[in-house]
C-alpha atoms as a PDB file:
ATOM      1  CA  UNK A   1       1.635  10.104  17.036  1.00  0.00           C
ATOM      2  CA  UNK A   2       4.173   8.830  14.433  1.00  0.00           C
ATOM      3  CA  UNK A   3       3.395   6.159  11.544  1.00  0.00           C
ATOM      4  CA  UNK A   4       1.929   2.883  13.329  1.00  0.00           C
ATOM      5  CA  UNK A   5       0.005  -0.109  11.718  1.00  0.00           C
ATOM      6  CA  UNK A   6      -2.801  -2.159  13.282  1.00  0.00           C
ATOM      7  CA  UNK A   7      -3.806  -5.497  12.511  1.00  0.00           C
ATOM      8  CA  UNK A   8      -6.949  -6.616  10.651  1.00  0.00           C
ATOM      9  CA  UNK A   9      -9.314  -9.123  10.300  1.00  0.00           C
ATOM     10  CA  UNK A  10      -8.345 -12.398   8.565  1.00  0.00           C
ATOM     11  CA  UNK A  11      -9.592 -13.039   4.975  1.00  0.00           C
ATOM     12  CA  UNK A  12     -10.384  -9.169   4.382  1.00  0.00           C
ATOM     13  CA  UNK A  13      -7.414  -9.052   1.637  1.00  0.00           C
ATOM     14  CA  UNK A  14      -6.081  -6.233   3.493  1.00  0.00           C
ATOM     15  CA  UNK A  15      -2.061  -6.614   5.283  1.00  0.00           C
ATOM     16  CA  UNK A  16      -2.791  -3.425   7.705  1.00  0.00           C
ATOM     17  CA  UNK A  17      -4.131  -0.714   8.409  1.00  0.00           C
ATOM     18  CA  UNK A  18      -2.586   2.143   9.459  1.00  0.00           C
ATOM     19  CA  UNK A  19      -2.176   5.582  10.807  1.00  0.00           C
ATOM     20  CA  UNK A  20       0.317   8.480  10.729  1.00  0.00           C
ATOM     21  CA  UNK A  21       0.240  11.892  12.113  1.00  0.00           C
ATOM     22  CA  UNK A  22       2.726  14.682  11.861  1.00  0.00           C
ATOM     23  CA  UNK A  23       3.478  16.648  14.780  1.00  0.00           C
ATOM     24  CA  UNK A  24       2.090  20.295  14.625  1.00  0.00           C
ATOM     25  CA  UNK A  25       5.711  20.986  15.697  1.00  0.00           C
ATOM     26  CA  UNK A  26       7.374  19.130  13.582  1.00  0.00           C
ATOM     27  CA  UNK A  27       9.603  20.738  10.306  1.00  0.00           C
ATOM     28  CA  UNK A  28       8.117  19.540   6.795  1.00  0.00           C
ATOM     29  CA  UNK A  29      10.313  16.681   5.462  1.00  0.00           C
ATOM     30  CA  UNK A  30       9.628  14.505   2.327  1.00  0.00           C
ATOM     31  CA  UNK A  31       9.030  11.037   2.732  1.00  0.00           C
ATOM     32  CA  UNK A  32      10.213   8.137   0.650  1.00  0.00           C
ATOM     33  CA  UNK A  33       7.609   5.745  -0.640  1.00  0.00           C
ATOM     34  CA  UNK A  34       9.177   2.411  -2.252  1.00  0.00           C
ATOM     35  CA  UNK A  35       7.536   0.048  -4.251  1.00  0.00           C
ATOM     36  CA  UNK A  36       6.024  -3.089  -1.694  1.00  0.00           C
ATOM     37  CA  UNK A  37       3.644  -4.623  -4.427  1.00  0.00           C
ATOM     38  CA  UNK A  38       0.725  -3.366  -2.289  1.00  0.00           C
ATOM     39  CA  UNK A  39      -2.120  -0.376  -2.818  1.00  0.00           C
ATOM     40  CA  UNK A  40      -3.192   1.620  -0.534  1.00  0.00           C
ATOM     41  CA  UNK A  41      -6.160   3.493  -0.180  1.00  0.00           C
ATOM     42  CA  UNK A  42      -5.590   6.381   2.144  1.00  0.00           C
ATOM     43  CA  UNK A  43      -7.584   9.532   3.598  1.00  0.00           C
ATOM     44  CA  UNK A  44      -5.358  12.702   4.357  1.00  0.00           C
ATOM     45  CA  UNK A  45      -6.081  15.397   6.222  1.00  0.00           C
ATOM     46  CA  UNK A  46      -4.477  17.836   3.360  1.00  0.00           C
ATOM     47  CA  UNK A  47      -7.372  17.544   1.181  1.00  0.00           C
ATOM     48  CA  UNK A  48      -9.671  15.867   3.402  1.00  0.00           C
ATOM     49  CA  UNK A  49     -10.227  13.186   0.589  1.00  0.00           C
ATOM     50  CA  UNK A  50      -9.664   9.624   0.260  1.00  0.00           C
ATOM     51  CA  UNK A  51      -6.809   8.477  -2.669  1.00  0.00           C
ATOM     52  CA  UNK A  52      -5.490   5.468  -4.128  1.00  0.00           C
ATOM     53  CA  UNK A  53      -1.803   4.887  -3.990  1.00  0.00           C
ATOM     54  CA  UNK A  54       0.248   2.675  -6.170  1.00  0.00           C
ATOM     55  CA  UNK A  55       1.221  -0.008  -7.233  1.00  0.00           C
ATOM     56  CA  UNK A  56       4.754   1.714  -7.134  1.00  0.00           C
ATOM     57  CA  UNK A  57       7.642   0.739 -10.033  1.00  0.00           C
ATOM     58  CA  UNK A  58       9.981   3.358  -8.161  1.00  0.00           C
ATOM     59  CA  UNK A  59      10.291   6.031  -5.334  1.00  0.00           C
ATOM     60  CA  UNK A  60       7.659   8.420  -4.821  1.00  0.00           C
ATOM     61  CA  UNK A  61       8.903  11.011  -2.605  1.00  0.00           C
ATOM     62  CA  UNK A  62       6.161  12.797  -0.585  1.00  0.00           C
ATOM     63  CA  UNK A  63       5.647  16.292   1.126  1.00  0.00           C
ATOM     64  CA  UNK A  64       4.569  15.892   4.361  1.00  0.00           C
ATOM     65  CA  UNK A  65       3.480  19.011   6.365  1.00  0.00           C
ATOM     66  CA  UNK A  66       3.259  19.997  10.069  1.00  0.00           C
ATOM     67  CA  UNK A  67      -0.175  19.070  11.419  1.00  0.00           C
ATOM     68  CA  UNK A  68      -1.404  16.461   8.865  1.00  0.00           C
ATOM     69  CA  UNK A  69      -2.774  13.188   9.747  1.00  0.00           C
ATOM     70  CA  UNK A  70      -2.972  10.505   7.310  1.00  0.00           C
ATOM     71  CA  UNK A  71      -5.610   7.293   7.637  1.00  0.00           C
ATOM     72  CA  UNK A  72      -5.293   3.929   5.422  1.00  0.00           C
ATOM     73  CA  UNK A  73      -5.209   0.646   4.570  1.00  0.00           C
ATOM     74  CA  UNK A  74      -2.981  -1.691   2.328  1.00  0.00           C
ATOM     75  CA  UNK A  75      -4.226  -4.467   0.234  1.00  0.00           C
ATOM     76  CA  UNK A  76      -2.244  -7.496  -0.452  1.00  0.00           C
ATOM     77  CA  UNK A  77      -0.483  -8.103  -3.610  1.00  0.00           C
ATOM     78  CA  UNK A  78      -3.540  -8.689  -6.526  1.00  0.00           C
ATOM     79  CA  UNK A  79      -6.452  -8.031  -3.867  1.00  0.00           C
ATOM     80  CA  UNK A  80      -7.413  -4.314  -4.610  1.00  0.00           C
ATOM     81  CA  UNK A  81      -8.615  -4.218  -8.107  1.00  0.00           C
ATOM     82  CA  UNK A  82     -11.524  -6.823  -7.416  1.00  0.00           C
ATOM     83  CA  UNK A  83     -12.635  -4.009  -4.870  1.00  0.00           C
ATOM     84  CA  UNK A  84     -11.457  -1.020  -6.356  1.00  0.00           C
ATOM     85  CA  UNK A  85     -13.247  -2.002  -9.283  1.00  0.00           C
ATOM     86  CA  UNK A  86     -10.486  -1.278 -11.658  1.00  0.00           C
ATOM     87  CA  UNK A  87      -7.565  -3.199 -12.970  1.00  0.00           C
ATOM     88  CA  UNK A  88      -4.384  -2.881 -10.927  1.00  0.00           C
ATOM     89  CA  UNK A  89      -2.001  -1.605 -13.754  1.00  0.00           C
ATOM     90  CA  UNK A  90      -4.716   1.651 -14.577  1.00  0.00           C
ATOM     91  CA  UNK A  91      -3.518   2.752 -10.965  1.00  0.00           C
ATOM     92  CA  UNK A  92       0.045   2.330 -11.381  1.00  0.00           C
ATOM     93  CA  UNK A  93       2.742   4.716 -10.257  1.00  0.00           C
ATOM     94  CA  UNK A  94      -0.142   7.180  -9.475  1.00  0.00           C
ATOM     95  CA  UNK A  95      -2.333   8.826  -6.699  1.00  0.00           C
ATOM     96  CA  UNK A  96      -6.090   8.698  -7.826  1.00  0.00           C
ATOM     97  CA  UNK A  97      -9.180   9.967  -5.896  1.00  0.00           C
ATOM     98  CA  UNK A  98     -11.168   7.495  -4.923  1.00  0.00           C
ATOM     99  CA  UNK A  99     -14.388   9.412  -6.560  1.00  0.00           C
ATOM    100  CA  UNK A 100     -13.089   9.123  -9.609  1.00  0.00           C
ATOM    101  CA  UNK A 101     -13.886   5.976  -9.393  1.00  0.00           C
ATOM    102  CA  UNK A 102     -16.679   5.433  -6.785  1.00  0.00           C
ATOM    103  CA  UNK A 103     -18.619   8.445  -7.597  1.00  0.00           C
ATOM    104  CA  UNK A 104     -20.590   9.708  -4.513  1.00  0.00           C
ATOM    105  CA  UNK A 105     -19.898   6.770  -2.618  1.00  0.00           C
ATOM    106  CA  UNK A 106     -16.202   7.310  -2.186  1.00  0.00           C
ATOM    107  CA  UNK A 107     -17.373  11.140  -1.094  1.00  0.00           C
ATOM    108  CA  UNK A 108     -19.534  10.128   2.070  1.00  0.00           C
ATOM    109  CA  UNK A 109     -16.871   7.748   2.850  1.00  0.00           C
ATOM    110  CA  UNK A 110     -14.633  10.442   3.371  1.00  0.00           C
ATOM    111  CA  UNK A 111     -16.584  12.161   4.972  1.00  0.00           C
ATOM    112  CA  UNK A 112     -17.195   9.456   7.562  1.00  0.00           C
ATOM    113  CA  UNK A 113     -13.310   8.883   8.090  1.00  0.00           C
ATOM    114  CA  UNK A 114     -12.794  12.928   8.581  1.00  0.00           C
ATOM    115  CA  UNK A 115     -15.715  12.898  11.341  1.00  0.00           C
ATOM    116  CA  UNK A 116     -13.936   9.690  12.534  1.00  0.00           C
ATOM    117  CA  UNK A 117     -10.855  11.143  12.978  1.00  0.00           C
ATOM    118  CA  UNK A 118     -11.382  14.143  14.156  1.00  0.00           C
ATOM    119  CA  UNK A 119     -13.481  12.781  17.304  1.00  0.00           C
ATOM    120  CA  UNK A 120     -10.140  11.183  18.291  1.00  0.00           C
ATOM    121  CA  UNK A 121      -7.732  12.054  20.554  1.00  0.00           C
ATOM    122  CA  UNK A 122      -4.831  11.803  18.840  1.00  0.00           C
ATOM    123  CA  UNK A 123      -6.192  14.297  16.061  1.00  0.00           C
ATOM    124  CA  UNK A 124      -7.363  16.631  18.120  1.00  0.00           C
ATOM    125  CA  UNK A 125      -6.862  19.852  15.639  1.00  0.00           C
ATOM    126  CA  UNK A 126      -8.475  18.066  13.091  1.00  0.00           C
ATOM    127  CA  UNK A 127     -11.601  19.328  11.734  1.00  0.00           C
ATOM    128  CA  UNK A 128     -15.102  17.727  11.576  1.00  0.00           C
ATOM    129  CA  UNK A 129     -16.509  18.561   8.025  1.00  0.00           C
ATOM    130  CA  UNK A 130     -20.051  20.225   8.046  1.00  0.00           C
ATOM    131  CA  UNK A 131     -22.280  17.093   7.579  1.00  0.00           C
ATOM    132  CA  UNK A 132     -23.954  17.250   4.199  1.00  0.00           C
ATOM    133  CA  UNK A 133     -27.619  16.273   4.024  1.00  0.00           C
ATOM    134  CA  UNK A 134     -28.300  11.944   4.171  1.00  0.00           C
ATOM    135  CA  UNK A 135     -24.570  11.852   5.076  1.00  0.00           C
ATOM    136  CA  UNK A 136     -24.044   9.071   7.911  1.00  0.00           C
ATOM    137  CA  UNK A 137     -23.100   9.321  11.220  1.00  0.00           C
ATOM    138  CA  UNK A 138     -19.962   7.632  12.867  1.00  0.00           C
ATOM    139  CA  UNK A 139     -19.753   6.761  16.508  1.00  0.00           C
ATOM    140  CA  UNK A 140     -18.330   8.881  18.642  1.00  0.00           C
ATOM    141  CA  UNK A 141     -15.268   6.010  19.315  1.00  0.00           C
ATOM    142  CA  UNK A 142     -14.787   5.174  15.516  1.00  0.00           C
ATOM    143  CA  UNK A 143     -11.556   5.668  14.293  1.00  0.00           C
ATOM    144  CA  UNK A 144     -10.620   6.268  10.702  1.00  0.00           C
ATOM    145  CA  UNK A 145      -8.985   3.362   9.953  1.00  0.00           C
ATOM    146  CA  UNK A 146     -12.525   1.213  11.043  1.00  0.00           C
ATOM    147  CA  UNK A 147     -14.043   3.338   9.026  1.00  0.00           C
ATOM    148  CA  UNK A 148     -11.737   2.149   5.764  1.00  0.00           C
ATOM    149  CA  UNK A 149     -11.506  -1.659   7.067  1.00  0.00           C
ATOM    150  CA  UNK A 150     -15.605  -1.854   7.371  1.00  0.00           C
ATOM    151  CA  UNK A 151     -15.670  -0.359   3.954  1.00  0.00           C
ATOM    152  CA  UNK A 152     -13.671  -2.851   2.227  1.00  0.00           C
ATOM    153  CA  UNK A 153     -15.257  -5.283   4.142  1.00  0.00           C
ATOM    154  CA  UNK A 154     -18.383  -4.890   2.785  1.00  0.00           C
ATOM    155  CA  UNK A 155     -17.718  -3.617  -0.540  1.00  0.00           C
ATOM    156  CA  UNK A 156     -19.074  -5.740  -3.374  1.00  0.00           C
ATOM    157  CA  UNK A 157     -16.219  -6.978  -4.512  1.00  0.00           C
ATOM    158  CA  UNK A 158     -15.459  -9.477  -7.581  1.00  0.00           C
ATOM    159  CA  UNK A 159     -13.475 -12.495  -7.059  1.00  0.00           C
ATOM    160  CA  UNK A 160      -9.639 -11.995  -6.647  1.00  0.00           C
ATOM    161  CA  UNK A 161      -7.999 -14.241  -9.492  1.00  0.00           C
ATOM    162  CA  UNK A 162      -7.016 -18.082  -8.459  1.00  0.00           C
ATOM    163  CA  UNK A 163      -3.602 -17.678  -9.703  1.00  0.00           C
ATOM    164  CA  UNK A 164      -2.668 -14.599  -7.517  1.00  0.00           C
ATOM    165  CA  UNK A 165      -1.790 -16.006  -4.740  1.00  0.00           C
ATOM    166  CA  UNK A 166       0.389 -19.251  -5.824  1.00  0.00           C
ATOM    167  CA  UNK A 167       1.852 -16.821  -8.343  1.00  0.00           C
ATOM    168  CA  UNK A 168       2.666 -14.152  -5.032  1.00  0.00           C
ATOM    169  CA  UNK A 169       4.183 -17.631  -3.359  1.00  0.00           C
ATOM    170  CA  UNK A 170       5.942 -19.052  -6.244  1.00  0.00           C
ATOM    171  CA  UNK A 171       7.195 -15.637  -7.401  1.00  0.00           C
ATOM    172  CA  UNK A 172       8.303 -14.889  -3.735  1.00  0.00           C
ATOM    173  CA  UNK A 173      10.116 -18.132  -3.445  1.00  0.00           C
ATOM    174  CA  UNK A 174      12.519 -17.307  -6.089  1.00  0.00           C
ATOM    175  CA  UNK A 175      10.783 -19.877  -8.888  1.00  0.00           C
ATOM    176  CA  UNK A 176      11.077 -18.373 -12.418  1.00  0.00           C
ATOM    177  CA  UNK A 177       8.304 -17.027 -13.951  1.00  0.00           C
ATOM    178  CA  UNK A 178       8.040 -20.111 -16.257  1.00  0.00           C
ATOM    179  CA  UNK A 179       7.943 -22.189 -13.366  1.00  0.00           C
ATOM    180  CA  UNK A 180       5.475 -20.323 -12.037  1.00  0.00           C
ATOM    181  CA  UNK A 181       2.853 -20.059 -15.261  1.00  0.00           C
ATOM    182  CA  UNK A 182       3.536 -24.116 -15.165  1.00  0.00           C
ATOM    183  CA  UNK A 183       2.530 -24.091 -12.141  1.00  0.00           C
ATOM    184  CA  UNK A 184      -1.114 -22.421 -12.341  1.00  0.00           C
ATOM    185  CA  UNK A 185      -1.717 -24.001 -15.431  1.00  0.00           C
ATOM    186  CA  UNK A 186      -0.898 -20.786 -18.282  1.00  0.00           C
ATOM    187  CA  UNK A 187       1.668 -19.775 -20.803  1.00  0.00           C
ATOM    188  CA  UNK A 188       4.151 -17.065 -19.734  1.00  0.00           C
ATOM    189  CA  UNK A 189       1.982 -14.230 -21.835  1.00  0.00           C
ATOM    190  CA  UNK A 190      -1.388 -15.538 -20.318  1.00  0.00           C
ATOM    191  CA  UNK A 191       0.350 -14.926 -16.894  1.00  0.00           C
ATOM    192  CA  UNK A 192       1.783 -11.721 -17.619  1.00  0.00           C
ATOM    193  CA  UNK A 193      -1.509 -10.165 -19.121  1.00  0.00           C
ATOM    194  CA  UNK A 194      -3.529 -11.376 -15.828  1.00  0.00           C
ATOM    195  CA  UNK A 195      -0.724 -10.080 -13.700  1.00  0.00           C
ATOM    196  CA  UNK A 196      -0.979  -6.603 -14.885  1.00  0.00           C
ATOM    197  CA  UNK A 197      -4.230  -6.412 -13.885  1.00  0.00           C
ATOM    198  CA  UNK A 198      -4.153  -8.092 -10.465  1.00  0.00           C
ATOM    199  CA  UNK A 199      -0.998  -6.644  -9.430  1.00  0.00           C
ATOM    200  CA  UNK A 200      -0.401  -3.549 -11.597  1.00  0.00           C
ATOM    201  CA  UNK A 201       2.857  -4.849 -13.223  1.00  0.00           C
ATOM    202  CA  UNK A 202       4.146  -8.163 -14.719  1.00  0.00           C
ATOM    203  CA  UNK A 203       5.399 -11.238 -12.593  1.00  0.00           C
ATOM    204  CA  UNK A 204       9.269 -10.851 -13.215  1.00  0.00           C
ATOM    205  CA  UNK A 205       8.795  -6.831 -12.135  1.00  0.00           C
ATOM    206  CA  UNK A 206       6.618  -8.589  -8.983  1.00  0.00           C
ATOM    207  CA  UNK A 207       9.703 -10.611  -8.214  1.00  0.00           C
ATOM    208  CA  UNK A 208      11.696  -7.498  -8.085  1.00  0.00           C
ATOM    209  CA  UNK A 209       9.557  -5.453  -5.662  1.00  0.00           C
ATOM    210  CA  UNK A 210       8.829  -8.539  -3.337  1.00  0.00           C
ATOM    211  CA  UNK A 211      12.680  -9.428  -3.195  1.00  0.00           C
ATOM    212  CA  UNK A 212      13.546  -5.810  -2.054  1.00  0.00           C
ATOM    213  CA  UNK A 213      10.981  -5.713   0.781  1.00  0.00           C
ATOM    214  CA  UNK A 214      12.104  -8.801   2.381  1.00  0.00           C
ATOM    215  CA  UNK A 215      15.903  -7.809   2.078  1.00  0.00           C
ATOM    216  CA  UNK A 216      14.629  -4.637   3.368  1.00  0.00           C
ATOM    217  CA  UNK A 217      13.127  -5.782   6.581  1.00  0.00           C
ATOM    218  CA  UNK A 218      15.911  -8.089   6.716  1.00  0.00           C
ATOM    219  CA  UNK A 219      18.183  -4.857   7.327  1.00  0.00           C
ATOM    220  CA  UNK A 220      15.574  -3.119   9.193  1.00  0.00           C
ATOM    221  CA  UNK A 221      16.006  -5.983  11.396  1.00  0.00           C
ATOM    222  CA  UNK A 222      19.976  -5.674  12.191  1.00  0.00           C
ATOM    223  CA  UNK A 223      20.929  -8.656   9.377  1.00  0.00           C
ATOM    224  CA  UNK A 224      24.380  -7.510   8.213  1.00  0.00           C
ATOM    225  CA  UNK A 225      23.773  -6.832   4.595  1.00  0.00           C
ATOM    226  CA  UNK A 226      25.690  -9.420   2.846  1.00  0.00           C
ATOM    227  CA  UNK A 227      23.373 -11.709   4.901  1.00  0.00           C
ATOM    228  CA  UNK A 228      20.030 -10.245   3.952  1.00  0.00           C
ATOM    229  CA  UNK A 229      21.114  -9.735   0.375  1.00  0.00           C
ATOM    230  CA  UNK A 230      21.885 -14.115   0.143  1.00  0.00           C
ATOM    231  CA  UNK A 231      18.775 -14.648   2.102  1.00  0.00           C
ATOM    232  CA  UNK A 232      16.665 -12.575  -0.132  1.00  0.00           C
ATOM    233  CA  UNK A 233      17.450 -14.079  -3.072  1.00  0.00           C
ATOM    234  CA  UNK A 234      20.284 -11.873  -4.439  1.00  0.00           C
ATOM    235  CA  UNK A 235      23.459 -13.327  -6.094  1.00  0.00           C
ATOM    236  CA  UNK A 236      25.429 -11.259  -3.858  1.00  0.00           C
ATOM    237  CA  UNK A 237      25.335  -7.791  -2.210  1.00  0.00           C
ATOM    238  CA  UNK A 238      26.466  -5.656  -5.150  1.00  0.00           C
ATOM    239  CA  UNK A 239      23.329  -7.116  -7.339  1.00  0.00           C
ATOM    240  CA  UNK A 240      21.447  -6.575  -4.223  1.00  0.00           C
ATOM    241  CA  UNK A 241      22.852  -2.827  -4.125  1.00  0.00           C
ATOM    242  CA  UNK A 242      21.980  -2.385  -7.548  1.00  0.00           C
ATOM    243  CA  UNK A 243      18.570  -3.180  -7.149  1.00  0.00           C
ATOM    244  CA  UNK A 244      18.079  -0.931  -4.151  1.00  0.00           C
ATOM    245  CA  UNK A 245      18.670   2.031  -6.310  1.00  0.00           C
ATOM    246  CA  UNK A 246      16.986   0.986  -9.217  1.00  0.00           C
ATOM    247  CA  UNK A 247      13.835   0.648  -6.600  1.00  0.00           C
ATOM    248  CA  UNK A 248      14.326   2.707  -4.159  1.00  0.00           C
ATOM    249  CA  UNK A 249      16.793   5.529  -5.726  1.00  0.00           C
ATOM    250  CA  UNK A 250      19.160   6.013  -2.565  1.00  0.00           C
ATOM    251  CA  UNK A 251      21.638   3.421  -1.619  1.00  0.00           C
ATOM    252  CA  UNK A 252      20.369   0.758   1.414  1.00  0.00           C
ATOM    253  CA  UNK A 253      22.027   2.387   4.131  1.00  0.00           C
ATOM    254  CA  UNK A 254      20.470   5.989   3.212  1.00  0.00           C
ATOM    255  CA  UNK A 255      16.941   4.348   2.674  1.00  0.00           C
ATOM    256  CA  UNK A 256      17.508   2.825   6.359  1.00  0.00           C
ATOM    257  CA  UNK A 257      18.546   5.811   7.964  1.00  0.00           C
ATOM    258  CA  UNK A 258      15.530   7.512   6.624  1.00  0.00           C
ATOM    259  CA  UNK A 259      13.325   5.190   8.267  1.00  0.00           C
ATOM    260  CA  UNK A 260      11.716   4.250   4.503  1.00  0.00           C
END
């Protein structure tokens, strides 16, 4: 099993959730993670622990072994610090257990996602962890990425800010960041200080990140890149280019043909 992502349920704040396992075959190759505006909280095999990735400003390249199987889910732009329980920008650019900041609860929940994935399948040379004493059981036909949905799902969670998403929209649409404070009724500072901690940066670095993704799936899609750079937002292909590496670190065509 490669990297796939599954759906999930409507309203939970969450984009995906998703799995990736690396073949016990396989050669160990470093993988490219590039900023998306997103955080992901994630349980790998390596450590048998659950982590908290991002929000990214640049490239985070990332050993991957033979063997290893990797469990997550990714929150939204500005909807994982309500649940997390932490403001977005304390996370940036790093990987952070999860117990440091849930305590015990964030250890039985990794426990539950190693018993859940190592009763599937696909993971069949992963190991179930002795079960420590009150721990809770997981069906037999969980998997570990129900395991991390439910979780959020029921996590008591404060309310996500009422300016993240027309900010994500306005922001996304190209609108300047004035235009976009205007429009949810707050100066330009006001904005930026409840940005950082709803989406880990400030709006005009937001802009950035969600301008890249969509001329990178705009590429990943076939769209010559002249095309995806206009449709993106760019005011041509070199500032597109530009941006890339500033993000990214590799050129475009490097980043596609490493599948990141």
């Amino acid at each position: 099993m490669g990297y796939r992502e599954e759906a999930v349920p409507a309203g939970s704040g969450l984009t995906c959730s998703w799995r990736q396992a690396v073949p016990v075959d396989a050669e160990r190759f470093v993988q490219r993670v590039v900023p998306d505006g997103c955080v992901d909280l994630i349980w790998w095999s390596r450590d048998a622990e659950l982590l908290v990735a991002g929000p990214d400003t640049g490239p985070m390249p990332t050993r991957m072994e033979p063997g290893e199987v990797l469990v997550g889910v990714r929150f939204a732009p500005g909807r994982a610090a309500p649940v997390l329980g932490v403001p977005a920008d304390a996370l940036r650019d790093a990987r952070v257990p999860l117990s440091e900041l849930w305590g015990e609860e964030a250890v039985r929940l990794g426990e539950l996602v190693a018993r859940s994935v190592a009763s599937t399948p696909e993971a069949p040379d992963v190991p179930a962890p002795p079960r420590s004493p009150g721990a809770l059981v997981v069906p037999d036909a969980g998997r570990g990425t129900d395991v991390l949905v439910a979780a959020v799902l029921e996590r008591r969670a404060g309310p996500v800010d009422p300016m993240v998403a027309p900010a994500v929209r306005g922001l996304a649409s190209g609108a300047s960041v004035r235009d976009v404070a205007d429009a949810v009724g707050l100066s330009e500072r006001q904005l930026r200080r409840r940005a950082l901690a709803a989406f880990g940066y400030g709006p005009k670095v937001l802009q950035r990140v969600l301008r890249f993704q969509r001329a990178l799936g705009a590429a990943r899609a076939g769209v010559p890149a002249a095309e995806a750079a206009v449709d993106a937002g760019y005011a041509d292909q070199a500032h597109m280019a530009h941006e890339v590496r500033e993000l990214a670190g590799v050129p475009l065509g490097t980043l596609l043909g490493e599948g990141g």
